[in-house]
Protein backbone atom coordinates (compact mmCIF):
# COMPACT_ATOMS: atom_id res chain seq x y z
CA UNK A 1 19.45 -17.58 16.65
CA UNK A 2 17.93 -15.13 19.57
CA UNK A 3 15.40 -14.08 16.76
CA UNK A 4 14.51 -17.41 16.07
CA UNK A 5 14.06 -18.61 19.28
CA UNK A 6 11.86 -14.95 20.32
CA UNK A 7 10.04 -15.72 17.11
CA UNK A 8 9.32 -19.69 18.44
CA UNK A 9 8.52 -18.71 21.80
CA UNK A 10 5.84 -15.88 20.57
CA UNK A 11 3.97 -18.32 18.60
CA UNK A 12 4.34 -21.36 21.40
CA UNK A 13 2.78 -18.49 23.67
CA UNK A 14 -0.14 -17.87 21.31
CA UNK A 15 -1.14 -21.38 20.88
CA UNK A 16 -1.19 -22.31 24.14
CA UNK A 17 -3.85 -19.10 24.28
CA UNK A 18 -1.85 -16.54 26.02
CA UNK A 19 -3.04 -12.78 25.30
CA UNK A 20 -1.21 -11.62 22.23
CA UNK A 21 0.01 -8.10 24.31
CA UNK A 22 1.50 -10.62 26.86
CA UNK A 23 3.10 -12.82 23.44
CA UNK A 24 4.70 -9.78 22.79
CA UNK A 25 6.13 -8.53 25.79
CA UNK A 26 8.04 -11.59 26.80
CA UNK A 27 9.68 -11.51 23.22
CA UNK A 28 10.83 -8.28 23.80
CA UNK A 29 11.90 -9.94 27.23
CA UNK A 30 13.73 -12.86 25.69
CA UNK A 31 15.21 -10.55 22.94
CA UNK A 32 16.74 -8.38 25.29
CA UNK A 33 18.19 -10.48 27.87
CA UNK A 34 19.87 -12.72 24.31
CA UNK A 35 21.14 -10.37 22.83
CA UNK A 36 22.31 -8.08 26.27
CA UNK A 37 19.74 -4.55 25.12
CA UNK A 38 19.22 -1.91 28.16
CA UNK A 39 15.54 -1.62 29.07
CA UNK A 40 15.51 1.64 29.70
CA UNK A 41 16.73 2.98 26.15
CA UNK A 42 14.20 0.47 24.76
CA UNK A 43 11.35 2.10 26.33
CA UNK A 44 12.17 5.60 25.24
CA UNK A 45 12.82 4.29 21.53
CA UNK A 46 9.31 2.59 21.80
CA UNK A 47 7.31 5.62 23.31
CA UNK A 48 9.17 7.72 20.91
CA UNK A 49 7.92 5.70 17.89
CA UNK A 50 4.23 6.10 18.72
CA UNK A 51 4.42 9.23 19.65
CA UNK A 52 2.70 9.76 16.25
CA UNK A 53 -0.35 11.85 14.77
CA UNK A 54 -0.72 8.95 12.12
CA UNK A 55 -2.04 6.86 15.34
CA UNK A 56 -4.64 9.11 15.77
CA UNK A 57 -6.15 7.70 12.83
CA UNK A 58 -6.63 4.12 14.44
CA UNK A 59 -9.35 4.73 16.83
CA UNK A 60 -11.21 7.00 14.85
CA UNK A 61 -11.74 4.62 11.95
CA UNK A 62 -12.37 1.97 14.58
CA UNK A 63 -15.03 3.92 16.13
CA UNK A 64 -16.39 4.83 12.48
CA UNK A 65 -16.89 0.76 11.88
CA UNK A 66 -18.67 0.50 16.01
CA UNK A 67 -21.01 3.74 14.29
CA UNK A 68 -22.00 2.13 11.18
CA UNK A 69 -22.72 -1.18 12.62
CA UNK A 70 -24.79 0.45 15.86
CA UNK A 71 -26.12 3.51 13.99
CA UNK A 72 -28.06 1.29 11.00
CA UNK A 73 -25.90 2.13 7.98
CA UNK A 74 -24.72 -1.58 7.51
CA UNK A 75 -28.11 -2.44 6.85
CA UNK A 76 -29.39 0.45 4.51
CA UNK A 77 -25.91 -0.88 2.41
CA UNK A 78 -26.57 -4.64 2.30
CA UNK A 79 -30.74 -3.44 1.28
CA UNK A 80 -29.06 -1.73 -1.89
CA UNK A 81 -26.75 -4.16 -3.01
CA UNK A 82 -29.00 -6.69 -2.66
CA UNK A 83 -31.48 -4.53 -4.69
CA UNK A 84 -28.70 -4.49 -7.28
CA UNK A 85 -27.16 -7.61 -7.73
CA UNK A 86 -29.50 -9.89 -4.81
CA UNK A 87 -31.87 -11.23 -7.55
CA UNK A 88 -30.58 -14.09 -9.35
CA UNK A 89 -29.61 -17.34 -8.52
CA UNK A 90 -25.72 -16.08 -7.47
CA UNK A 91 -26.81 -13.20 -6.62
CA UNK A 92 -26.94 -13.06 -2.93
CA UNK A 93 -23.57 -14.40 -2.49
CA UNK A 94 -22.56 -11.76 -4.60
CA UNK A 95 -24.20 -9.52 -2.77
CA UNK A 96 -22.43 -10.27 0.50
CA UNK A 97 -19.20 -9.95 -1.13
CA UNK A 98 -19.78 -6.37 -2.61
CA UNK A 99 -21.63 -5.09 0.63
CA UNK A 100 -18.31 -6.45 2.55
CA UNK A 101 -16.15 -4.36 -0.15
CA UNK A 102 -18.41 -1.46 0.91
CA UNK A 103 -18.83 -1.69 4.18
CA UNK A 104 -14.85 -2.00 4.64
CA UNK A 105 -14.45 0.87 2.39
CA UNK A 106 -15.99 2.81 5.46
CA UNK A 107 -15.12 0.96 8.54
CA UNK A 108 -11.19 -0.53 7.36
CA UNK A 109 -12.07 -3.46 9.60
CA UNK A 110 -13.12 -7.26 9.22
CA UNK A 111 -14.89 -8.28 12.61
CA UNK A 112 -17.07 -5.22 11.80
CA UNK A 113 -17.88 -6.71 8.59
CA UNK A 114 -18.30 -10.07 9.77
CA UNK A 115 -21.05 -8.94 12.68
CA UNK A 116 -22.69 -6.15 10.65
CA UNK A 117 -23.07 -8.05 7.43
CA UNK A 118 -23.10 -11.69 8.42
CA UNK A 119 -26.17 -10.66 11.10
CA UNK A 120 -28.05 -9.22 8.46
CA UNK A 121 -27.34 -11.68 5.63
CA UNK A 122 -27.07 -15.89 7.38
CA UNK A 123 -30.78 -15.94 7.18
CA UNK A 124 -31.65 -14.46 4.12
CA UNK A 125 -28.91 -17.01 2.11
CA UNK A 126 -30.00 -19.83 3.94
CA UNK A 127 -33.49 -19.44 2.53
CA UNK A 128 -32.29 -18.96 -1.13
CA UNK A 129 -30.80 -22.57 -0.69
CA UNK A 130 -26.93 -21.51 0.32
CA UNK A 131 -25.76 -23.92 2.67
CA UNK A 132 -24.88 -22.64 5.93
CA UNK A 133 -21.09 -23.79 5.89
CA UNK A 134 -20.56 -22.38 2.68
CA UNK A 135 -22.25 -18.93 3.79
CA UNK A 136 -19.70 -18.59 6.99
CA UNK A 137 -16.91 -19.37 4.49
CA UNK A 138 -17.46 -16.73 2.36
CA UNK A 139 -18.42 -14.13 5.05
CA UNK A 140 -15.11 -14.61 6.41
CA UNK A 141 -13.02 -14.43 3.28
CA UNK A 142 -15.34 -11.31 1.84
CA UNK A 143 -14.53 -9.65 5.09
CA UNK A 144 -11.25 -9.38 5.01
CA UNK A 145 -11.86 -6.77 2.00
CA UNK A 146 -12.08 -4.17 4.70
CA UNK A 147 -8.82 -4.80 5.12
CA UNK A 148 -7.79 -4.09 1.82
CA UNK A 149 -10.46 -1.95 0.40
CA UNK A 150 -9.13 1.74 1.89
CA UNK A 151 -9.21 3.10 4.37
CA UNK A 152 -7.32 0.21 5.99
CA UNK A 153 -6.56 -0.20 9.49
CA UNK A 154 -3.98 -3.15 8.50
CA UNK A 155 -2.09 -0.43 6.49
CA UNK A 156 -2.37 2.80 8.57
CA UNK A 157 -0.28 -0.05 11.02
CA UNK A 158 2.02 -0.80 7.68
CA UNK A 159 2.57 2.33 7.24
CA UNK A 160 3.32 3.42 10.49
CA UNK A 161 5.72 0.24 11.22
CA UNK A 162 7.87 0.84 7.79
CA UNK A 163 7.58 4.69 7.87
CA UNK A 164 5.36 4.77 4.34
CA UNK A 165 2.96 7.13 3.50
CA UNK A 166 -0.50 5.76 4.57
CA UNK A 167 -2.29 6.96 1.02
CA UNK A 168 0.46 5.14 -1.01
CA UNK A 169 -0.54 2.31 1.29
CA UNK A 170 -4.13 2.52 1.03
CA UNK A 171 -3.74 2.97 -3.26
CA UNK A 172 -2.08 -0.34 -3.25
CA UNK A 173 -4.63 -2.66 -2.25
CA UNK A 174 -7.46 -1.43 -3.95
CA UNK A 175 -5.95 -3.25 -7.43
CA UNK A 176 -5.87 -6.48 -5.50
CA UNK A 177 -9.04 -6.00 -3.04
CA UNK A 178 -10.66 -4.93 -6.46
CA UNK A 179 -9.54 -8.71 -7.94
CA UNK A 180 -10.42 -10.41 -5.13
CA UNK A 181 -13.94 -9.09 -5.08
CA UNK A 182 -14.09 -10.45 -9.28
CA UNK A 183 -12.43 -14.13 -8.15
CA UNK A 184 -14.91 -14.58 -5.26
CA UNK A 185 -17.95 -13.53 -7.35
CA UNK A 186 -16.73 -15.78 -10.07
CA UNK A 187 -16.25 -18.45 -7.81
CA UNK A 188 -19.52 -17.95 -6.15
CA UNK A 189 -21.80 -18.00 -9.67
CA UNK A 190 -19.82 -21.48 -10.17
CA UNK A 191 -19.82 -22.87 -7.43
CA UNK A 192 -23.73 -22.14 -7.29
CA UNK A 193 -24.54 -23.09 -10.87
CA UNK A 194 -23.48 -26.57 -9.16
CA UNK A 195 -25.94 -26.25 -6.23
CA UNK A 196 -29.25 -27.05 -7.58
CA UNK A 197 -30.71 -26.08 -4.18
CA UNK A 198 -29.59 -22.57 -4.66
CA UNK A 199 -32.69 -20.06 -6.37
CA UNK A 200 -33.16 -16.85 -6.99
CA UNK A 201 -36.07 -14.49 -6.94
CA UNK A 202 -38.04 -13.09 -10.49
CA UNK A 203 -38.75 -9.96 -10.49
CA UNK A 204 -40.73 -7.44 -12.83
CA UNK A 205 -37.87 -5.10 -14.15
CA UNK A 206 -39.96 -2.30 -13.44
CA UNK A 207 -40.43 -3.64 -9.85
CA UNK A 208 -36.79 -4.15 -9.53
CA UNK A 209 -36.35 -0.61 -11.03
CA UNK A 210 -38.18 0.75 -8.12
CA UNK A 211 -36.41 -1.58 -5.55
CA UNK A 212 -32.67 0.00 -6.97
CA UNK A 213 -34.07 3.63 -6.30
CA UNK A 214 -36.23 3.12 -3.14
CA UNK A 215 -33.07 1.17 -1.22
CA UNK A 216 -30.05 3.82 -3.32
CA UNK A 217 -31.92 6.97 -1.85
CA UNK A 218 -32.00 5.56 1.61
CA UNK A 219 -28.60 4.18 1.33
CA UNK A 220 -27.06 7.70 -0.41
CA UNK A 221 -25.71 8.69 3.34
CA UNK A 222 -23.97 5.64 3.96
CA UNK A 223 -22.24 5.53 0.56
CA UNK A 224 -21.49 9.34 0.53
CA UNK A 225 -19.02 8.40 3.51
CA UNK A 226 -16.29 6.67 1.71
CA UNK A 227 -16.98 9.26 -1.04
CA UNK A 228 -15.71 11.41 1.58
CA UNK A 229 -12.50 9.74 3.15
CA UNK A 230 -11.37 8.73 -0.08
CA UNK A 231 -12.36 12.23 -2.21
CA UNK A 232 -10.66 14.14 0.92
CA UNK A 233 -8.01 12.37 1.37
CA UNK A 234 -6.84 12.02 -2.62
CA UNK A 235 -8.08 15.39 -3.33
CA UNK A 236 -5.27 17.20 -1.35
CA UNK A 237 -8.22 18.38 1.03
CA UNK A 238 -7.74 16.51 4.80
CA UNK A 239 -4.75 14.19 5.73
CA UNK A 240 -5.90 10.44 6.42
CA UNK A 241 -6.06 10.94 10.45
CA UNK A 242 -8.02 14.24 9.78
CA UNK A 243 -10.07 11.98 6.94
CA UNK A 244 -10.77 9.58 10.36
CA UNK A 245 -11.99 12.30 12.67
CA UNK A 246 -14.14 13.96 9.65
CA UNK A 247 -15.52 10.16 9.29
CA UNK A 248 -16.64 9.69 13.17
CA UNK A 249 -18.55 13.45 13.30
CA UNK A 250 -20.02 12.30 9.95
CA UNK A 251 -21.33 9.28 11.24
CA UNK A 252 -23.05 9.87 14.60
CA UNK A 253 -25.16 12.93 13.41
CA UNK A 254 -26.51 10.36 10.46
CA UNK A 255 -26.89 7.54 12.61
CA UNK A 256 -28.62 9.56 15.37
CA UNK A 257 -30.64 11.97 12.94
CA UNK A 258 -31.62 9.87 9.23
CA UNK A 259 -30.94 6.42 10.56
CA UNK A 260 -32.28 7.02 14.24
CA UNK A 261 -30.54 3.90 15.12
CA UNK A 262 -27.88 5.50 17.47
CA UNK A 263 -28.30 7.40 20.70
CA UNK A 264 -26.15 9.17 23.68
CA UNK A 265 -25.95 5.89 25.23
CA UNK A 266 -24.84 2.99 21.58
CA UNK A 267 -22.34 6.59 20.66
CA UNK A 268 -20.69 6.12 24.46
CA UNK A 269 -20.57 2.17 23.98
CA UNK A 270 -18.80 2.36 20.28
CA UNK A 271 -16.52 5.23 22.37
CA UNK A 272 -15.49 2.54 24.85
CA UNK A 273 -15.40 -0.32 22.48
CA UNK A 274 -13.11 1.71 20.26
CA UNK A 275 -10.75 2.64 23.20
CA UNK A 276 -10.57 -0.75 24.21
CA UNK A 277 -9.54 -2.20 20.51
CA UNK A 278 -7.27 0.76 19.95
CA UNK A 279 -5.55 0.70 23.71
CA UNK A 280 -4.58 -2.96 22.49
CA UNK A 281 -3.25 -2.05 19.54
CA UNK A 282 -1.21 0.50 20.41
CA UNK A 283 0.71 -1.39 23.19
CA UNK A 284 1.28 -4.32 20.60
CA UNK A 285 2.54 -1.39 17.99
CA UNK A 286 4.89 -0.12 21.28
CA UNK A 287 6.41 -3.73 21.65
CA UNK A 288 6.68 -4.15 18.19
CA UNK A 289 8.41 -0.83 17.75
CA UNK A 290 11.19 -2.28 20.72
CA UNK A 291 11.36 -5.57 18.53
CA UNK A 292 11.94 -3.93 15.76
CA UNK A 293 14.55 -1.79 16.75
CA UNK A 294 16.79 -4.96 18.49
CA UNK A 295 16.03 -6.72 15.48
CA UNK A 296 17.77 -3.54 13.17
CA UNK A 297 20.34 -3.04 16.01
CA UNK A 298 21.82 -6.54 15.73
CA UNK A 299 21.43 -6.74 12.15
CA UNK A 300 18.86 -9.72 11.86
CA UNK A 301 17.09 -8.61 8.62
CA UNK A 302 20.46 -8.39 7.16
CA UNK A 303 21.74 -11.68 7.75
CA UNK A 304 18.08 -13.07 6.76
CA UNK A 305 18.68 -11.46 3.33
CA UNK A 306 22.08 -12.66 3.07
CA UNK A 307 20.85 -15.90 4.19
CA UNK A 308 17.98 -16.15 1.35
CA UNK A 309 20.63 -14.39 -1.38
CA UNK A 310 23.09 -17.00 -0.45
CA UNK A 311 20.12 -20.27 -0.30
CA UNK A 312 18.01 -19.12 -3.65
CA UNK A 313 19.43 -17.93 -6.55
CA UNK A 314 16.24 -17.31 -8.01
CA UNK A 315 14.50 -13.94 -6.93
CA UNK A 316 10.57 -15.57 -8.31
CA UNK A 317 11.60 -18.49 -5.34
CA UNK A 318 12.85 -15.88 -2.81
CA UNK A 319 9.38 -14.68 -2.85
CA UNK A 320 7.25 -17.63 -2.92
CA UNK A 321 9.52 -18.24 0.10
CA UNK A 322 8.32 -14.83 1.86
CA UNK A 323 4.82 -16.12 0.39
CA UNK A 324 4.93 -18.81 2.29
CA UNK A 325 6.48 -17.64 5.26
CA UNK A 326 3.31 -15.08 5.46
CA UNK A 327 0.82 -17.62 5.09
CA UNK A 328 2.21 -19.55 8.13
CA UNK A 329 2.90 -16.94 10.58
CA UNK A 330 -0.74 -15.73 9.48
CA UNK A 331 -2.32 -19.01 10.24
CA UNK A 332 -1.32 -18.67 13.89
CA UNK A 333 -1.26 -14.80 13.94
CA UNK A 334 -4.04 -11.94 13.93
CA UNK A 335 -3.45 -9.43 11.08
CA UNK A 336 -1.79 -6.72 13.81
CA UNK A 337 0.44 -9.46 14.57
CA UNK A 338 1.64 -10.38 11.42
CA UNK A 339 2.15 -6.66 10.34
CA UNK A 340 3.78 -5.85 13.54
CA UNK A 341 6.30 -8.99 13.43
CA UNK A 342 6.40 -9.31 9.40
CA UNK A 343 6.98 -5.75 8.51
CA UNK A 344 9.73 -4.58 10.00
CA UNK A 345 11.43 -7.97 9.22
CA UNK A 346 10.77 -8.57 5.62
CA UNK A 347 10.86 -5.02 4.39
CA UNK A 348 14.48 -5.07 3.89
CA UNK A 349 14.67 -8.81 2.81
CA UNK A 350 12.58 -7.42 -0.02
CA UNK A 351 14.15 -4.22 -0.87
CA UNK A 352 17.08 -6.25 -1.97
CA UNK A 353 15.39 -8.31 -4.82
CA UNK A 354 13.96 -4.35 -5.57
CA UNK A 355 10.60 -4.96 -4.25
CA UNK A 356 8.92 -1.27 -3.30
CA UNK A 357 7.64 -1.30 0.23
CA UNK A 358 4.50 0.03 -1.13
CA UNK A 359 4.45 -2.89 -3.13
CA UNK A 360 5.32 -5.50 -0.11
CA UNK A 361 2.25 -3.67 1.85
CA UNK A 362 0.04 -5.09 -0.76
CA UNK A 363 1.76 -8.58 -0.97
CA UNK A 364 1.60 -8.66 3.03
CA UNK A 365 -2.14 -7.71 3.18
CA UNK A 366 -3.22 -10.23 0.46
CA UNK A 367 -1.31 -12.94 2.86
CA UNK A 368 -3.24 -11.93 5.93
CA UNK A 369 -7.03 -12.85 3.84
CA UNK A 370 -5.56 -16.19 3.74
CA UNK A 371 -4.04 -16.56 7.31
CA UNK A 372 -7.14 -14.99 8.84
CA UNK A 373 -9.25 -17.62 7.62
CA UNK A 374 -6.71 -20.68 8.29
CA UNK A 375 -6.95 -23.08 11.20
CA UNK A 376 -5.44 -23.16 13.97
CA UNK A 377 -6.11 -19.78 15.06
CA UNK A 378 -8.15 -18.21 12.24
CA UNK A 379 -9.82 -15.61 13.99
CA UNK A 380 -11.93 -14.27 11.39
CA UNK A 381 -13.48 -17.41 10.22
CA UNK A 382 -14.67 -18.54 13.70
CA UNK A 383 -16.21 -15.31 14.19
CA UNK A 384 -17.85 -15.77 10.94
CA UNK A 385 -18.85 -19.29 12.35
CA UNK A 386 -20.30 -17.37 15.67
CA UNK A 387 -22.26 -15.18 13.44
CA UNK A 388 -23.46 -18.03 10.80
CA UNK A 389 -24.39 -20.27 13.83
CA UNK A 390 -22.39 -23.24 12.16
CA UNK A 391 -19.85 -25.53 13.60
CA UNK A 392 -15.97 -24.49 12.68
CA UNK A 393 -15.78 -28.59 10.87
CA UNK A 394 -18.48 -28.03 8.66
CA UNK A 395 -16.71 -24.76 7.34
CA UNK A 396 -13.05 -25.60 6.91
CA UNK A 397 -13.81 -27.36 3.67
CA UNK A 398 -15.53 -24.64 1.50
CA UNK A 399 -12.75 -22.12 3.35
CA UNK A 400 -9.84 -23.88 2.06
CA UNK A 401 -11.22 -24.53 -1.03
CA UNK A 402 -12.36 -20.49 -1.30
CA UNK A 403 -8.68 -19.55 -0.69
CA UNK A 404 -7.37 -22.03 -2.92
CA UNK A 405 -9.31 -20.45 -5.95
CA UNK A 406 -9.50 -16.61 -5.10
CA UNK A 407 -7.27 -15.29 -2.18
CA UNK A 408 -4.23 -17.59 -2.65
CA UNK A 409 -4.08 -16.66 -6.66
CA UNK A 410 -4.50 -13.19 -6.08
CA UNK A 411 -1.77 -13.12 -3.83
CA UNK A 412 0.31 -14.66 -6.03
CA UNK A 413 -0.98 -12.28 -9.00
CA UNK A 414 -0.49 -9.42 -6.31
CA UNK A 415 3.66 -10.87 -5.83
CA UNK A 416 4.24 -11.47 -9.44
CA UNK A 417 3.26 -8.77 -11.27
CA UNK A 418 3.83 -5.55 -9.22
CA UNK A 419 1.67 -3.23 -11.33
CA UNK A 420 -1.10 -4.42 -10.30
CA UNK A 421 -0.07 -3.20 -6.73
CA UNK A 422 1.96 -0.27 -7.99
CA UNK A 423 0.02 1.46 -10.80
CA UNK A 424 -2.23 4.09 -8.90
CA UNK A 425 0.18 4.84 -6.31
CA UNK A 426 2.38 5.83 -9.20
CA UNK A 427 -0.63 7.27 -11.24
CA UNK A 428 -1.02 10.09 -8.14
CA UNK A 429 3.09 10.44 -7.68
CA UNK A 430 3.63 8.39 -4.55
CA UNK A 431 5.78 6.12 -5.97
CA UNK A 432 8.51 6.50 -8.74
């Protein structure tokens, strides 16, 4: 009951638009004055559990995202895949949603995403004949690919929260980020073959030729950097948080020096930005840490699994329960939230049915494309709307009707059928 009420009194505190830091803290309040926890020893336990190098990781991928959208590299990206895929009639929503895949293959966030590539792209769709509310809707679902495309910052906070390894992590989104990407191209040619507005632009195949080479060469720095992460990282060479570090010293000497859109004064802002984001995270991660441990201390997750054991007899409606459960507490939660909260919670809910936590980090990130972009709080798709310049009513439509045909089935795809999730982590020996 404490939990519950905690739980309540969180999400009454975010709704009424108190700071998500201060949502936190006064659960941790509530939870230890119910349930009769010393202060003191839940301080130490929470500075102990972020006392960790795997942290170190955070801002330097955040910083890498400020880089690439200061220092030019979001643009050279979006010129190529537009070169590539930008010339037929679906072609420019498609290429949104690969540059989005890209881009969060190298930055692990969606905001980033949503200012670099949403600045760059609103105007160009709009003149191909994409409607403006449809654009926004899109942006914010493609997105949230950073978030599963690796590196990840949602799952360097998984992993940290459930004690995984952050590669395992990382290798199990990339099956459903990778599905995602297919549904919302798919989507995108349909829903566009039933647009007559929408055109493309004819081009000479030797002109288009040209176009591919001319906009690959330029963008060959910006795609050599997830070459990088990923090769170092995979190839036994750098650990992730050294992968982040060898990311941000990549990317200021190319934005500075090939780019030349960075200087000593953009490289101090994305410093500062960075800290800020990070120095947010981090103190939501501490609280979380506290929550989690009164949580485990009074045996919560147990009696929620013997709750659900005892309630559904069925494991495929135990987990369209934690399905659903994700959706809603993602609809009024950012993604830190939800992993911070979720996690810790569900993780051994989960392990009981045999669910791998590896697994679960893919289920839980698929959920958080769909509560990111789902009123009331939806974070993601109002600053898509911000970027698009369109009103939040015209978009809700074409969101919901996005995440009814792409994210929500490959979530379910991602619950139900585990090797999609499972099969490279096991492929490199993460997982048994």
């Amino acid at each position: 009951m404490g939990a519950l009420i905690a739980i309540g009194a969180v999400i009454v505190l975010m709704l009424i638009g108190v700071p998500v830091v201060f949502s936190f803290a006064a659960m941790v309040a509530i939870l230890a004055f119910v349930y009769d926890v010393d202060v003191a020893f839940l301080a130490t336990s929470g500075f102990s559990s972020i006392n960790s190098i795997i942290l170190i990781a955070l801002p330097l991928f955040i910083m890498t995202g400020y880089l690439m959208q200061s220092g030019g590299m979001a643009a050279r990206l979006v010129s190529f895949v537009e070169a590539l895929t930008g010339r037929s009639r679906s072609g420019m929503g498609s290429s949104m949603v690969v540059a989005c895949s890209i881009f969060g293959a190298i930055s692990g966030t969606a905001s980033a995403a949503v200012a670099s590539i949403g600045s760059i792209m609103a105007g160009p769709m709009e003149k191909h004949g994409y409607d403006r509310s449809y654009t926004a809707a899109l942006l914010g679902i493609s997105s949230l690919l950073g978030l599963l495309i690796p590196p990840s910052i949602t799952m360097i906070l998984y992993a940290v929260v459930t004690r995984q390894s952050v590669a395992a992590s990382f290798l199990a989104t990339i099956g459903p980020g990778m599905l995602l990407i297919l549904f919302l191209c798919a989507y995108n040619a349909a829903k566009v073959r039933l647009t007559p507005g929408v055109r493309g632009e004819k081009m000479p195949f030797n002109a288009r030729l040209r176009a591919v080479g001319d906009t690959g060469w330029r963008a060959i720095p910006a795609l050599m950097l997830p070459v990088i992460i990923l090769g170092g990282i995979y190839g036994g060479i750098f650990t992730p948080t050294e992968a982040a570090a060898v990311a941000v010293i990549y990317a200021i000497p190319i934005g500075m020096f090939v780019y030349k859109g960075l200087d000593a004064k953009k490289v101090l802002q994305c410093m500062i930005a960075a800290a800020t984001t990070s120095g947010v995270i981090v103190i939501i991660l501490f609280f979380s840490f506290i929550i989690s441990r009164i949580l485990t201390l009074e045996g919560v997750p147990q009696q929620l699994t013997d709750f659900l054991l005892s309630t559904f007899e069925s494991k495929v409606l135990i987990l369209l329960m934690v399905n659903v459960f994700l959706i809603l507490i993602g609809m009024i939660m950012d993604d830190v939230s939800v992993i911070a909260i979720a996690s810790p919670l569900l993780v051994p809910v989960v392990g009981q049915l045999g669910i791998e936590p590896i697994h679960f980090a893919a289920i839980i990130g698929t959920s958080v494309v769909i509560g990111c972009n789902s009123p009331p709080m939806a974070p993601i798709l109002f600053m898509s709307c911000h970027v698009t310049k369109v009103g939040v009513s015209r978009v809700i439509r074409p969101a919901l009707s996005l995440m009814l045909f792409t994210a929500l089935p490959v979530m379910l795809i991602t619950t139900y059928w585990p090797p999609l999730a499972l099969y490279l982590p096991r492929l490199l020996g993460y997982v048994n």
